[in-house]
C-alpha atoms as a PDB file:
ATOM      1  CA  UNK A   1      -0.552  19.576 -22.734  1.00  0.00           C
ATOM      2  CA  UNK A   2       1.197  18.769 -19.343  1.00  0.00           C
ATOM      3  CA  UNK A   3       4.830  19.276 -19.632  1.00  0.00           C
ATOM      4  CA  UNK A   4       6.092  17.618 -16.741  1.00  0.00           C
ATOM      5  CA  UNK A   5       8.035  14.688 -18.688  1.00  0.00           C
ATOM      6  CA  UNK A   6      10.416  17.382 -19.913  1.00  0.00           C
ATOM      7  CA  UNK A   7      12.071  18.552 -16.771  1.00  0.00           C
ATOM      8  CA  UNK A   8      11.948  14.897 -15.396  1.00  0.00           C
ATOM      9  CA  UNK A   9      13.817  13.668 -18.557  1.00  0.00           C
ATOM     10  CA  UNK A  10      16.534  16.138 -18.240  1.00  0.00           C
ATOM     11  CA  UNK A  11      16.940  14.871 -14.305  1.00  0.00           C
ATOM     12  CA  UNK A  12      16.801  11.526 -15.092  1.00  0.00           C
ATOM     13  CA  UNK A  13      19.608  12.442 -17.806  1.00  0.00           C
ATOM     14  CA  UNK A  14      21.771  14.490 -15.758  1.00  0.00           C
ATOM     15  CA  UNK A  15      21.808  11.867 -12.773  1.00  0.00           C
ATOM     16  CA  UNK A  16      22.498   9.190 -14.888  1.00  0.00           C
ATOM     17  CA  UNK A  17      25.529  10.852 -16.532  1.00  0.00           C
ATOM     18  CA  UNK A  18      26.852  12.159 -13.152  1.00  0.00           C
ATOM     19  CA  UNK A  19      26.575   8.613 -11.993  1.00  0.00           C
ATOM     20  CA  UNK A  20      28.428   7.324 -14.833  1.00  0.00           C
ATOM     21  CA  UNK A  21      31.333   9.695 -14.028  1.00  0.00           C
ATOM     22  CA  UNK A  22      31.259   8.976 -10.320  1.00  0.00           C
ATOM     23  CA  UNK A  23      31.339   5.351 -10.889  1.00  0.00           C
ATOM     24  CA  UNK A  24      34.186   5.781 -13.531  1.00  0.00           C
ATOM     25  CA  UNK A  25      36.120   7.963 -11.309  1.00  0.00           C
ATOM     26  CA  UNK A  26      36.186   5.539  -8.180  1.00  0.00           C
ATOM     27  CA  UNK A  27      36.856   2.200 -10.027  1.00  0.00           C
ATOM     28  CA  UNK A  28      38.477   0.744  -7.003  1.00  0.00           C
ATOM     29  CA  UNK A  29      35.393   0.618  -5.064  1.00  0.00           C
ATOM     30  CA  UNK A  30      32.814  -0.342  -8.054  1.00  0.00           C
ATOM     31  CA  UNK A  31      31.293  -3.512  -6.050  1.00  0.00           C
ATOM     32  CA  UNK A  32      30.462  -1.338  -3.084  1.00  0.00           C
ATOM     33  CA  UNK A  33      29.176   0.943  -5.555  1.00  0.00           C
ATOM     34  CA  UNK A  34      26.832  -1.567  -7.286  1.00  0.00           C
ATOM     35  CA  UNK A  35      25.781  -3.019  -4.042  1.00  0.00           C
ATOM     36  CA  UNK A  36      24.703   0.479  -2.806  1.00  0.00           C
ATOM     37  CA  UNK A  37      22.946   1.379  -6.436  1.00  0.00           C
ATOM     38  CA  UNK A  38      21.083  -2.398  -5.574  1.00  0.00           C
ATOM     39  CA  UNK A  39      20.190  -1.382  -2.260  1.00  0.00           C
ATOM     40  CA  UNK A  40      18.683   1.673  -3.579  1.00  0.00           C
ATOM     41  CA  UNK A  41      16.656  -0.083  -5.946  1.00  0.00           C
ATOM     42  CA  UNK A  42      15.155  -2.866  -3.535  1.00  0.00           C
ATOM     43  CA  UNK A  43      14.421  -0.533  -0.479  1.00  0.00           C
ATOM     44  CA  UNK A  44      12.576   1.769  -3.698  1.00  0.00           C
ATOM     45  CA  UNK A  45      10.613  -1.508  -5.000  1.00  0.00           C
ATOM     46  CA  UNK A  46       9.375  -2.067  -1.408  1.00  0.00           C
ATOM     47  CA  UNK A  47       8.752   1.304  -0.057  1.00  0.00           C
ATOM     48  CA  UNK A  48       6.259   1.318  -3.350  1.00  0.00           C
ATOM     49  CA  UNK A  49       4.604  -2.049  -2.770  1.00  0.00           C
ATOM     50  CA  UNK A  50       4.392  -1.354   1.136  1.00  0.00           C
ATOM     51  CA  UNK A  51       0.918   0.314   1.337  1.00  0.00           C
ATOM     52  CA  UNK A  52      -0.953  -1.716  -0.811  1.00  0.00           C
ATOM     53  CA  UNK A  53      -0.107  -4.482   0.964  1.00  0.00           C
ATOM     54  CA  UNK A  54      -0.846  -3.322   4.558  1.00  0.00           C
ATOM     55  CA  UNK A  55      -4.506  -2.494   2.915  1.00  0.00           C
ATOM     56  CA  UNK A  56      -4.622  -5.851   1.876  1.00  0.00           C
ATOM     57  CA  UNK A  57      -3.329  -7.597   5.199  1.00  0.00           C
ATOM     58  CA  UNK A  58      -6.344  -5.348   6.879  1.00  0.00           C
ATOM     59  CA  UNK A  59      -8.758  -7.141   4.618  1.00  0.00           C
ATOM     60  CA  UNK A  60      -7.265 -10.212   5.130  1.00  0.00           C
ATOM     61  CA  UNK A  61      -7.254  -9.614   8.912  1.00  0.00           C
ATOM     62  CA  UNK A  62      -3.268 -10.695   8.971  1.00  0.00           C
ATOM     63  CA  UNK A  63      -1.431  -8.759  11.702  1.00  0.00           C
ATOM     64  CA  UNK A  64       0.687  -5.959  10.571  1.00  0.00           C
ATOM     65  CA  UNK A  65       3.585  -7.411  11.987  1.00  0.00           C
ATOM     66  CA  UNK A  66       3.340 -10.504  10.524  1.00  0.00           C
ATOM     67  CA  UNK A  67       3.617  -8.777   7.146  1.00  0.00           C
ATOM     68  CA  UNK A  68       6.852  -6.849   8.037  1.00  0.00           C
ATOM     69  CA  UNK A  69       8.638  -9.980   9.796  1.00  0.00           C
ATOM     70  CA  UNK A  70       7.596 -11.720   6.326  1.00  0.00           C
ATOM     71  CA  UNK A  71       9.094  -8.510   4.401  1.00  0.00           C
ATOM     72  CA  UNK A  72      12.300  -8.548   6.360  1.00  0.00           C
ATOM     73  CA  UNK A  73      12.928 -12.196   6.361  1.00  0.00           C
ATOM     74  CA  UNK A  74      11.243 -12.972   3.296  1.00  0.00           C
ATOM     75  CA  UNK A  75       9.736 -16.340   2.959  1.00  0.00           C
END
């Protein structure tokens, strides 16, 4: 049986309770808080999408470039 979930759970607990008391500490700044905890999240989503789609630009024969100006810029 692999056992890896358990120590990951307890992480993923721990962060998310420490995160809870930072952002209940500093109230004043909760919007710069959220927009950094947003950031986060979107740089994560893309970061994980990246590579798949620079294999499928190759195959597509689409420039590399073209891909990141459409990933900063969006559509």
């Amino acid at each position: 049986m692999n056992f890896d979930a358990i120590p990951l759970t307890v992480i993923t607990c721990f962060s998310t309770m420490f995160g809870g008391i930072f952002a209940a500490r500093y109230r004043k700044n909760i919007g710069i808080l959220g927009a950094f905890a947003a950031g986060v999240l979107i740089t994560t989503s893309l970061l994980d999408i990246l590579p798949q789609t620079f294999k499928l630009a190759q195959s597509a024969n689409v420039l590399l470039e073209d891909v990141m100006a459409l990933t900063v810029v969006g559509d």
